[in-house]
Protein backbone atom coordinates (compact mmCIF):
# COMPACT_ATOMS: atom_id res chain seq x y z
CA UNK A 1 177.14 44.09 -59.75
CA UNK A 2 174.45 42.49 -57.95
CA UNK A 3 171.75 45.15 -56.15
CA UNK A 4 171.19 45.47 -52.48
CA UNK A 5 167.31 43.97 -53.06
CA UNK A 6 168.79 41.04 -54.90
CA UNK A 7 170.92 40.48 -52.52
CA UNK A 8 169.09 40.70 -49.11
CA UNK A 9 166.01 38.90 -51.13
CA UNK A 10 167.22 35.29 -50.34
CA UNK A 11 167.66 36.32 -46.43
CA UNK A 12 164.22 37.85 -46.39
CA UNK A 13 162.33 35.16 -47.72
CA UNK A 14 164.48 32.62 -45.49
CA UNK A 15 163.60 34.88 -42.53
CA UNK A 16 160.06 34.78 -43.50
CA UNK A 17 160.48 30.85 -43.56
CA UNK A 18 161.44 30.82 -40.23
CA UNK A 19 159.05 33.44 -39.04
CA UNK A 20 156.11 31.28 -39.94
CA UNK A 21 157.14 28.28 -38.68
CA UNK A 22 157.88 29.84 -35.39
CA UNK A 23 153.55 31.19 -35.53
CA UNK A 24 152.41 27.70 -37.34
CA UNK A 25 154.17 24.75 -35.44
CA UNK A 26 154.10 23.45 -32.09
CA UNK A 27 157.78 23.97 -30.94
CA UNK A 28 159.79 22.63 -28.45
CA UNK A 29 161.64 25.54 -26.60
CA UNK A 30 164.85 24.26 -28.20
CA UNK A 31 163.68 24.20 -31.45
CA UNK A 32 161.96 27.99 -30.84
CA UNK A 33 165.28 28.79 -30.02
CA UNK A 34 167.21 27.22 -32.65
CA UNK A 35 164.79 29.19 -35.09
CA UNK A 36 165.24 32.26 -33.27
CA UNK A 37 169.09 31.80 -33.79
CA UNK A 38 169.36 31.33 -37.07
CA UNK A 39 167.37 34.36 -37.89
CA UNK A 40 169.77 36.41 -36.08
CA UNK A 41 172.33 34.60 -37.79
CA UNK A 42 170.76 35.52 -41.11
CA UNK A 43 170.51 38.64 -40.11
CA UNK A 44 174.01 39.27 -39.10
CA UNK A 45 175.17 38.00 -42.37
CA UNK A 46 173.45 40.45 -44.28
CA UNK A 47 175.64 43.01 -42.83
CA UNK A 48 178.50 41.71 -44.79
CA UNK A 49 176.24 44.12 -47.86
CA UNK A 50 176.77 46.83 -46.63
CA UNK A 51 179.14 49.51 -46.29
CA UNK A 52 180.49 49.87 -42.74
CA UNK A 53 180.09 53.33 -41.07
CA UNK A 54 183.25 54.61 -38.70
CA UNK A 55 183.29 56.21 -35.73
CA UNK A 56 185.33 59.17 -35.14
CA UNK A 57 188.17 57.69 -32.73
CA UNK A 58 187.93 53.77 -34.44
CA UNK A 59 189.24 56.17 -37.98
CA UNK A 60 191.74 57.82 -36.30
CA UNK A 61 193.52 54.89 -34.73
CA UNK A 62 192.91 52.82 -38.29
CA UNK A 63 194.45 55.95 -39.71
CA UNK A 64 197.29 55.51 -36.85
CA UNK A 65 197.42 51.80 -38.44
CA UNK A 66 196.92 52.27 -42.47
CA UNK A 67 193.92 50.65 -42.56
CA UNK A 68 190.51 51.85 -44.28
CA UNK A 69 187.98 50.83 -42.22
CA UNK A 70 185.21 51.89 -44.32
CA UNK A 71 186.39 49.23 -46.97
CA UNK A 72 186.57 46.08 -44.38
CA UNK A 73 184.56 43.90 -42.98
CA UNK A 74 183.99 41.62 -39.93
CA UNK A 75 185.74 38.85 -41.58
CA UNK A 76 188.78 40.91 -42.48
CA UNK A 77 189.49 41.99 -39.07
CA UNK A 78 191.84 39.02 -38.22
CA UNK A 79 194.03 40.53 -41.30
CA UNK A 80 194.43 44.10 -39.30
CA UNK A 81 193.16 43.45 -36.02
CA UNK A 82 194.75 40.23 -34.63
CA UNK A 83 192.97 38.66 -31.77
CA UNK A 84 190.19 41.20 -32.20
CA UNK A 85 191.63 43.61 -29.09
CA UNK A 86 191.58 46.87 -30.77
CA UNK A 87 188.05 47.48 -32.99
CA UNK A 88 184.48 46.17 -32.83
CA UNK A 89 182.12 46.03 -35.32
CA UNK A 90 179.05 46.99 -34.15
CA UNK A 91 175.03 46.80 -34.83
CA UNK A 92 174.09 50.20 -34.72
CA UNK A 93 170.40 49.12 -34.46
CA UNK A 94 170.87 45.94 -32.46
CA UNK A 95 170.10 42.15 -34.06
CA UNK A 96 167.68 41.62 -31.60
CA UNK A 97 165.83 45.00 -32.56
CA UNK A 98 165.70 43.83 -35.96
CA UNK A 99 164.76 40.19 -35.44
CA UNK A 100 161.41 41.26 -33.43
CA UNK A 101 160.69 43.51 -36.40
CA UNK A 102 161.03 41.07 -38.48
CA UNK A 103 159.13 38.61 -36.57
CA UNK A 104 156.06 41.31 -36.55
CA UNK A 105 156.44 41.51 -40.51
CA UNK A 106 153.53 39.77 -41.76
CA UNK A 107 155.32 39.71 -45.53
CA UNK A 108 158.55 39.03 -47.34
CA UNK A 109 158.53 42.31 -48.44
CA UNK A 110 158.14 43.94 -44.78
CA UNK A 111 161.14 41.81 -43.81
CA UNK A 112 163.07 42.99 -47.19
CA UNK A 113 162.19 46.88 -46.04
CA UNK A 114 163.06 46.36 -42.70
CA UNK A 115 166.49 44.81 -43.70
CA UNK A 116 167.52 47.62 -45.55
CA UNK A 117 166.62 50.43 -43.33
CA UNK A 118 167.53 49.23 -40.03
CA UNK A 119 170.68 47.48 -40.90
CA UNK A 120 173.99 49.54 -39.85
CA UNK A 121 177.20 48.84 -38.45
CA UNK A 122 179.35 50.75 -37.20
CA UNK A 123 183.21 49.98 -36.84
CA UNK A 124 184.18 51.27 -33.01
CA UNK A 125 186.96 50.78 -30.72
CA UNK A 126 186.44 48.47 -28.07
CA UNK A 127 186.97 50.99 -25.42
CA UNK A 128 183.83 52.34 -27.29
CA UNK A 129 182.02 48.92 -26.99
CA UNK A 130 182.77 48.97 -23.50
CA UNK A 131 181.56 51.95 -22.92
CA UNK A 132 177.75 51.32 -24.33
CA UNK A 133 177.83 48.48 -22.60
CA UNK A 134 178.22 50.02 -19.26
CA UNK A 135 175.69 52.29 -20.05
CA UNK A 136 173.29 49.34 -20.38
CA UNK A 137 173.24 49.66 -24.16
CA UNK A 138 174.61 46.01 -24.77
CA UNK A 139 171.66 44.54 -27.01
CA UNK A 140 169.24 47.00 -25.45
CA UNK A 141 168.45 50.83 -27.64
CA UNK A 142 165.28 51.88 -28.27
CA UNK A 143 167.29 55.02 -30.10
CA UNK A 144 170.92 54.20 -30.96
CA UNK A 145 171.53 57.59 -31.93
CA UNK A 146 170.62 58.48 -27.97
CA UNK A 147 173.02 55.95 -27.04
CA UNK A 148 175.77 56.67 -29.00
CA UNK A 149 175.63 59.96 -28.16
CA UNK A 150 175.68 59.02 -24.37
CA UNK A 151 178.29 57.00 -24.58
CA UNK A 152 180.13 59.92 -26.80
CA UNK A 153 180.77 57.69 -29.53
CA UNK A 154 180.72 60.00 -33.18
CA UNK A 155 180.17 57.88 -36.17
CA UNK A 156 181.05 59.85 -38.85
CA UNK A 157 178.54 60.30 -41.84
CA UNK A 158 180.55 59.77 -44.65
CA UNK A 159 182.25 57.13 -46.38
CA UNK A 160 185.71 59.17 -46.15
């Protein structure tokens, strides 16, 4: 089975890619923006890697529902979640967070690190979703932990 470095490799170095021609050329806003999007595309697709964390009242209601939520991923929602109404799989440190880091990475291997210690998600109701983003913690947290634990949201530490 293929290694968490081998995989997020490709997405660094295309990161990087983009990075560098965001510092080197002489953009158009669109174009700035088209760059900026597809490295938070690439970075949302690296999530699909890794093993979703759970908070405590998303488990309970997949419990409710027979599903293992620590075994699914954004694209196997539709299968147990139609329409998307009950859970929300959240960016525990948010895309744009990680994109600016990236962006100040002056390496490939920078952008590899800062993949694979800032990338979590976090499977949460969407009562839970709601709730951070009333408390203004939408794409904003300079410390998720703070804001999850504002917004009362557990996420449990194990892989149950």
């Amino acid at each position: 089975m293929a290694e968490i470095d081998d995989l997020l490799r490709p997405f660094a170095r295309s990161i990087r890619a983009k990075a560098s021609a965001l510092k080197k050329l002489d953009l158009t806003k669109s174009q700035r923006s088209r760059l900026l999007e597809s490295i938070s595309d690439d970075i949302k697709k690296c999530t699909n890697f890794i093993a979703p964390r759970v908070s405590r009242a998303a488990l309970k209601e997949a419990a409710r529902l027979g599903v293992k939520l620590q075994s699914k991923s954004w694209h196997d929602q539709p299968q147990f979640d139609r329409g998307r109404k009950k859970f929300h799989l959240e960016h525990f440190v948010p895309v744009s967070t990680i994109r600016e880091a990236c962006l100040r990475a002056t390496t490939q291997l920078q952008i590899l690190n800062t993949l694979k210690s800032r990338l979590r998600v976090v499977w949460i109701l969407k009562s839970e979703d709601g709730t951070l983003t009333q408390l203004g913690y939408r794409s904003k947290r300079q410390d998720p932990h703070t804001a999850y634990r504002n917004a009362k949201i557990e996420v449990i530490r194990q892989n149950n």
